[in-house]
C-alpha atoms as a PDB file:
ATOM      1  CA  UNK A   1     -43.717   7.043  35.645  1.00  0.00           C
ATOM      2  CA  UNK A   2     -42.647  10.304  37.243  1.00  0.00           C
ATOM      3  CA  UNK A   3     -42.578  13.587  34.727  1.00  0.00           C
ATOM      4  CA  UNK A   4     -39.564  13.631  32.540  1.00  0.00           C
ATOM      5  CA  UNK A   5     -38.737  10.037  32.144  1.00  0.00           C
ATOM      6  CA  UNK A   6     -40.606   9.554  28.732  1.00  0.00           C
ATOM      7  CA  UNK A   7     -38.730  12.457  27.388  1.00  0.00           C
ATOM      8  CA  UNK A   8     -35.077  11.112  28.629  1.00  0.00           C
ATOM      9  CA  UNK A   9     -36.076   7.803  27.028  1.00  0.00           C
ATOM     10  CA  UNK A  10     -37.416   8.916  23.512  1.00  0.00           C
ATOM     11  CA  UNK A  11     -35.589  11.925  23.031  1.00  0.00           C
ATOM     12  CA  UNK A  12     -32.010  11.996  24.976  1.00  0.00           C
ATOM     13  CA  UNK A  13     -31.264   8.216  24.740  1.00  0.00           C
ATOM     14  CA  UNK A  14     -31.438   8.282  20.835  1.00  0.00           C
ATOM     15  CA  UNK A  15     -29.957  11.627  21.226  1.00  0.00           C
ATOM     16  CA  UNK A  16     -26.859  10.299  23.151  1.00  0.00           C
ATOM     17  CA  UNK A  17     -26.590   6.578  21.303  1.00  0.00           C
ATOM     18  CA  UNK A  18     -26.364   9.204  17.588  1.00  0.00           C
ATOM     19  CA  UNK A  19     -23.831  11.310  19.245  1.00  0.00           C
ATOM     20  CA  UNK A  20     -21.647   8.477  20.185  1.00  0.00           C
ATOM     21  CA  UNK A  21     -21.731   6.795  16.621  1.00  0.00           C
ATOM     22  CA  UNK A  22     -20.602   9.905  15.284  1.00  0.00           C
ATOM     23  CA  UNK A  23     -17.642  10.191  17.273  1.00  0.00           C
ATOM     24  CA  UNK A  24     -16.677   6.833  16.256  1.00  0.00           C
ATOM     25  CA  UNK A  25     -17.930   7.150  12.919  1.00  0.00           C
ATOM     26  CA  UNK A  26     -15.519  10.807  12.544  1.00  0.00           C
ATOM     27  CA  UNK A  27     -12.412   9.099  14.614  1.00  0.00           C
ATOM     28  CA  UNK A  28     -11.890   5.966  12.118  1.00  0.00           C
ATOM     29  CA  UNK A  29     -12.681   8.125   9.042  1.00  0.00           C
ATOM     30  CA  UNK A  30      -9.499  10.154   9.951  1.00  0.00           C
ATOM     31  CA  UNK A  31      -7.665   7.004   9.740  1.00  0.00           C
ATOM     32  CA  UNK A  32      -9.172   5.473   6.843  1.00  0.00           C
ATOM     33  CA  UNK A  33      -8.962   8.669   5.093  1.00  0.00           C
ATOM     34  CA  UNK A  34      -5.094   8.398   5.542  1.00  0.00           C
ATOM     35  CA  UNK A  35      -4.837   4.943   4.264  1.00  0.00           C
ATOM     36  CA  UNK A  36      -7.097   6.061   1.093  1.00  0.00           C
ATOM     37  CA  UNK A  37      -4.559   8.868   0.542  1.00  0.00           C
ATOM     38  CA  UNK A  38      -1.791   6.117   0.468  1.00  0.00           C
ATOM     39  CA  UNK A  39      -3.813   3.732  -1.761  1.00  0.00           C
ATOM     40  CA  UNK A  40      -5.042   6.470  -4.183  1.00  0.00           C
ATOM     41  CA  UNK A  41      -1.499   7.400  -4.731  1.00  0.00           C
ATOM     42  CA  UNK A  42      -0.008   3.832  -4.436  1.00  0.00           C
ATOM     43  CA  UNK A  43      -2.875   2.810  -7.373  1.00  0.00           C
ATOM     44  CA  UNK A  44      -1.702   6.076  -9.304  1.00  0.00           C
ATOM     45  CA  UNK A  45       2.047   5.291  -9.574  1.00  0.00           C
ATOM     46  CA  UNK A  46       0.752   1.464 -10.579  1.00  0.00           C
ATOM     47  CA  UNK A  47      -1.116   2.486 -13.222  1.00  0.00           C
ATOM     48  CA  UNK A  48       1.810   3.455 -14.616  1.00  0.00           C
ATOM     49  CA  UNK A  49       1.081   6.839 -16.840  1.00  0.00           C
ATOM     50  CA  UNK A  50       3.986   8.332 -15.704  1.00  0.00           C
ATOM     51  CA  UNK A  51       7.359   7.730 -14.372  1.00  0.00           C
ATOM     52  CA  UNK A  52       7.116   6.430 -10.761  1.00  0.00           C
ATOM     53  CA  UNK A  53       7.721   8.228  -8.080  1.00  0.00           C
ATOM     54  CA  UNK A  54       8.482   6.030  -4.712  1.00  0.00           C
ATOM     55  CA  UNK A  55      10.802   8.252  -2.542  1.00  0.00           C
ATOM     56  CA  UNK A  56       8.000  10.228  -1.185  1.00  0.00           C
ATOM     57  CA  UNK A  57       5.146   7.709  -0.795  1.00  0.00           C
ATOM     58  CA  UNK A  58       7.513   5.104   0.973  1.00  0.00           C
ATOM     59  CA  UNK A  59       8.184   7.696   3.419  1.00  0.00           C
ATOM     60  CA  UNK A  60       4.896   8.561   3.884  1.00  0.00           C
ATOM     61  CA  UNK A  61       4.077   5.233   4.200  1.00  0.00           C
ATOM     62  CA  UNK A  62       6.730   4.047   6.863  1.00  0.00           C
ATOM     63  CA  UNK A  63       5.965   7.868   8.952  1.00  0.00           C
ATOM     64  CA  UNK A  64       2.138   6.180   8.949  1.00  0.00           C
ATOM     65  CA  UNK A  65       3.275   2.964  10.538  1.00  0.00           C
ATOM     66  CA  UNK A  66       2.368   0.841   7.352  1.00  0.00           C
ATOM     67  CA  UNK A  67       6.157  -0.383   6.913  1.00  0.00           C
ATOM     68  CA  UNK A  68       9.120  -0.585   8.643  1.00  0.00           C
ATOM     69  CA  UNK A  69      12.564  -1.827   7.781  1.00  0.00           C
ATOM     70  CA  UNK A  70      13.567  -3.130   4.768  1.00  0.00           C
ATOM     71  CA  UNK A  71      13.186  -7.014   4.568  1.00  0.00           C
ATOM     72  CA  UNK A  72      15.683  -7.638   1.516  1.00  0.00           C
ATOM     73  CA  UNK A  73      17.383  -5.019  -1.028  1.00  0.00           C
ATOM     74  CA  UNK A  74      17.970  -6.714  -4.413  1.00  0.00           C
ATOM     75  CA  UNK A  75      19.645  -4.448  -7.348  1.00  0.00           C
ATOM     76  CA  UNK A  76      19.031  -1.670  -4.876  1.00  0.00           C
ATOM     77  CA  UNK A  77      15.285  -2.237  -5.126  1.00  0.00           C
ATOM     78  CA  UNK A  78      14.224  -1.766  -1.559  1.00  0.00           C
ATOM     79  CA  UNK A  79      11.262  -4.295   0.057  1.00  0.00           C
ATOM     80  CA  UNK A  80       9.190  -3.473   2.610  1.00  0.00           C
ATOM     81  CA  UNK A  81       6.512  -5.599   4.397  1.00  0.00           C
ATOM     82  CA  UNK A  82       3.268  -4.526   5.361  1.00  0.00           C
ATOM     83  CA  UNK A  83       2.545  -4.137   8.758  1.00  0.00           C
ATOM     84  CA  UNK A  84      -0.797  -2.676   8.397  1.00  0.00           C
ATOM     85  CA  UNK A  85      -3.073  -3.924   5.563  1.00  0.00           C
ATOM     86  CA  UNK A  86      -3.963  -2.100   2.466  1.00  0.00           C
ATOM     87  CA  UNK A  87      -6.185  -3.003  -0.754  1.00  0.00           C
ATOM     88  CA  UNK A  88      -4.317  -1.700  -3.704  1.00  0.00           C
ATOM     89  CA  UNK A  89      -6.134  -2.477  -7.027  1.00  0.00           C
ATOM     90  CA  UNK A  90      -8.538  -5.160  -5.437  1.00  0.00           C
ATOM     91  CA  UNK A  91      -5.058  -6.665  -4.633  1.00  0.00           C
ATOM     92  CA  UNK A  92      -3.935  -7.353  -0.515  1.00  0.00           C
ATOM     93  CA  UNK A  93      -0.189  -6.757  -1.112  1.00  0.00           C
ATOM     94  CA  UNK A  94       2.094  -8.275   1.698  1.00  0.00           C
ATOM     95  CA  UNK A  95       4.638  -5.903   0.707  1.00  0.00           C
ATOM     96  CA  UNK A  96       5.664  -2.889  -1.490  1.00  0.00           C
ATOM     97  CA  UNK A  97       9.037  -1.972  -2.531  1.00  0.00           C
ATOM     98  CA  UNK A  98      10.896   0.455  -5.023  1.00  0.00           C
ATOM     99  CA  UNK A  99      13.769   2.910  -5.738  1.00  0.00           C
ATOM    100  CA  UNK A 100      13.989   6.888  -6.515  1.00  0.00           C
ATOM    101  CA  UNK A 101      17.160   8.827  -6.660  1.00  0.00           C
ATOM    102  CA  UNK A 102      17.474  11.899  -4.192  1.00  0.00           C
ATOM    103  CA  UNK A 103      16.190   9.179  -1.103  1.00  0.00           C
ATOM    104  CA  UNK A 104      19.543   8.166  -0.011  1.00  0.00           C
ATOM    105  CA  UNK A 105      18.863   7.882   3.246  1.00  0.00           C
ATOM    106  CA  UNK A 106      15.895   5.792   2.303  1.00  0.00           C
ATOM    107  CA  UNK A 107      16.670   3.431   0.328  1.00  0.00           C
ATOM    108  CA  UNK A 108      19.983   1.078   1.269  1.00  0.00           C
ATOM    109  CA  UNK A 109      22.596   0.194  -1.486  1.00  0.00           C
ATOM    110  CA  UNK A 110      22.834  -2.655  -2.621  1.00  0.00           C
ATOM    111  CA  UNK A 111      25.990  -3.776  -5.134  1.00  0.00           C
ATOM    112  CA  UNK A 112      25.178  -2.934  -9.199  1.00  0.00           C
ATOM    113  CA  UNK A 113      24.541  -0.109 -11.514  1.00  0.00           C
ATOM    114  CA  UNK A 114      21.790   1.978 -10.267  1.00  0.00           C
ATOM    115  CA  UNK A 115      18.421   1.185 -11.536  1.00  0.00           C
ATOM    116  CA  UNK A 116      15.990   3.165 -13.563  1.00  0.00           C
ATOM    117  CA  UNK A 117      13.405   4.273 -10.571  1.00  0.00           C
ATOM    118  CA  UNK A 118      10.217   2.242  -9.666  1.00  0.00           C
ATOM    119  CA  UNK A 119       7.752   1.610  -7.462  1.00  0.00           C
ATOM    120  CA  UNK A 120       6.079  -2.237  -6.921  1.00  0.00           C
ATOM    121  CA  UNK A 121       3.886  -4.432  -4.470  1.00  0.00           C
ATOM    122  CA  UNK A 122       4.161  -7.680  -3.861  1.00  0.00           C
ATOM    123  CA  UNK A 123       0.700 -10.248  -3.332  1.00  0.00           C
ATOM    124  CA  UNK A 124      -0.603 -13.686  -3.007  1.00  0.00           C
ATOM    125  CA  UNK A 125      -1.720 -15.393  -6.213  1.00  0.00           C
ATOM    126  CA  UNK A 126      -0.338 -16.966  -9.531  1.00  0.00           C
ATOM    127  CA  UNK A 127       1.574 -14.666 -12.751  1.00  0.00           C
ATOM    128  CA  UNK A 128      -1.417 -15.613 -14.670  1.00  0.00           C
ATOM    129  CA  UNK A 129      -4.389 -14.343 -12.653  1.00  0.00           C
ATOM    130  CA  UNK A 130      -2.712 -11.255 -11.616  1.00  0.00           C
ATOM    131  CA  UNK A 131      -2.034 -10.379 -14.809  1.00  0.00           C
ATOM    132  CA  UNK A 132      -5.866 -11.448 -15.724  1.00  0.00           C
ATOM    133  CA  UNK A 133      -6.803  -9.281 -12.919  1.00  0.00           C
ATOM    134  CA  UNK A 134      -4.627  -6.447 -14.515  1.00  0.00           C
ATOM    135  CA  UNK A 135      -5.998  -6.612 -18.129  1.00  0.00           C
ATOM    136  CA  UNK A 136      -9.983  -6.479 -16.339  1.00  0.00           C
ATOM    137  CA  UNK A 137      -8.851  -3.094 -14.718  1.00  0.00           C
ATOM    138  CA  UNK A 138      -7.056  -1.604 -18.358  1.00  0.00           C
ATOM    139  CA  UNK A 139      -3.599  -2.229 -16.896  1.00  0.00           C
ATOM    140  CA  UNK A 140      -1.556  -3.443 -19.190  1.00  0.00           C
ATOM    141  CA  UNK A 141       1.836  -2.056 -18.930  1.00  0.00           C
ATOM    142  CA  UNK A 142       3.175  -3.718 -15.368  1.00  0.00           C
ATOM    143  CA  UNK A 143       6.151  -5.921 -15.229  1.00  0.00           C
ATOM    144  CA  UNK A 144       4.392  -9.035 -13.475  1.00  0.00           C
ATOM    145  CA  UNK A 145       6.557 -11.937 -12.273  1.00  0.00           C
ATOM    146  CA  UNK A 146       7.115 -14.486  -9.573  1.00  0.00           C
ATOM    147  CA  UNK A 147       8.558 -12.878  -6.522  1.00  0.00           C
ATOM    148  CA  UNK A 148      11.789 -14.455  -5.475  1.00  0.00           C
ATOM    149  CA  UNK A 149      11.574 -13.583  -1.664  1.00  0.00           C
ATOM    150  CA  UNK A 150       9.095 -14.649   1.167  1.00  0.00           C
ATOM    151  CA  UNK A 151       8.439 -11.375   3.226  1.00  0.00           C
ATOM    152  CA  UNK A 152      11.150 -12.464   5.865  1.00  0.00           C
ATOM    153  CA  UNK A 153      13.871 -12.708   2.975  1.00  0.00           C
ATOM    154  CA  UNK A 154      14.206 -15.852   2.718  1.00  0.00           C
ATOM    155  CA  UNK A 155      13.687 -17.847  -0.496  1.00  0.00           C
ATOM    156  CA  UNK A 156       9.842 -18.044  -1.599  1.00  0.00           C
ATOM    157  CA  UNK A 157       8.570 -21.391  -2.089  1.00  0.00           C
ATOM    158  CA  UNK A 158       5.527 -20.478  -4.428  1.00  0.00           C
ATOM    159  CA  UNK A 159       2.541 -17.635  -4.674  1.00  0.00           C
ATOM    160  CA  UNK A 160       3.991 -14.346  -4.195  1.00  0.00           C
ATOM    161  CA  UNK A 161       3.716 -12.053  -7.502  1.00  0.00           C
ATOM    162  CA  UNK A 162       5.393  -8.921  -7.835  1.00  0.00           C
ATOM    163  CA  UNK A 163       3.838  -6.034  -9.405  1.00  0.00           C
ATOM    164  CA  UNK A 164       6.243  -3.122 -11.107  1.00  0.00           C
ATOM    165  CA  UNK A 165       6.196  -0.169 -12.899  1.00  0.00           C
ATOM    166  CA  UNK A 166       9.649   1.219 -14.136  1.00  0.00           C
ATOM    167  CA  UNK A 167      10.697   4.381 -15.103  1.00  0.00           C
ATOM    168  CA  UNK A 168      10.728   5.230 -18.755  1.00  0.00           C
ATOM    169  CA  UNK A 169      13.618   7.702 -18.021  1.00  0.00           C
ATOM    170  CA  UNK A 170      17.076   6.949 -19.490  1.00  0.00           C
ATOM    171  CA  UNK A 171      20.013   6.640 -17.059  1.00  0.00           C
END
């Protein structure tokens, strides 16, 4: 042993192996912090205690890299699919969708009235355990159906559920 080697290995080594965790540890907060943003206000708008708001949080969401294009546009209702995964109310939606006046450039237009605005996901599972799943978490007020569309817009055969809440606003 020559002088200094017991203090590199009991003091700089653990000193050096802390300092690296920490940078990791710091650099995938940031991005899980900006996912939790998205999910915090995604699970927010779903709960469904006030009119929806979409415009902003699809934005946000495609400026992140979570969506992209739209997939289908039914009734104006926008789809997206996830590109990125996110855990929204213990669900893992495959996509999200929605409508909100003032995002014209947003959301495309499809043929119809316009509808009242909205925000939704869509996930993998049957009407009647969502909705189970729903009731556990005091939600109680979501429109929950079958989805029509896989995430490629094509018809779905079976196990996508859509999760909505409308707004309560008149047209």
């Amino acid at each position: 042993m020559y002088p200094g080697e017991t203090y590199r290995k009991l003091v700089m080594k653990p000193a050096l192996m802390l300092a690296i965790t920490l940078l990791f540890a710091t650099a995938s907060n940031s991005v899980a912090g900006q996912s939790s943003s998205h999910v915090r206000s995604l699970e927010s708008q779903l709960r469904c205690r006030r009119d929806p708001e979409a415009g902003k949080l699809l934005v946000e969401l495609r400026a992140s890299g979570y969506i992209d294009r739209t997939y289908i546009v039914e009734d104006t209702i926008s789809y997206f699919k996830l590109l990125k995964p996110l855990v929204v109310l213990g669900f893992r939606p495959v996509a999200v969708f929605g409508f909100q006046e003032g995002y014209e450039k947003f959301f495309e237009r499809g043929p119809g009235t316009t509808p009242p605005e909205m925000i939704g996901i869509v996930v993998r599972g049957n009407q009647d355990s969502v909705k189970l799943r729903l009731r556990s978490l005091g939600i109680h007020n979501l429109e929950v159906e079958p989805h029509a569309y896989n995430t490629n817009g094509g018809a779905a055969r079976s196990g996508l559920v859509s999760i909505a809440c409308w707004s309560t606003r008149e047209k």
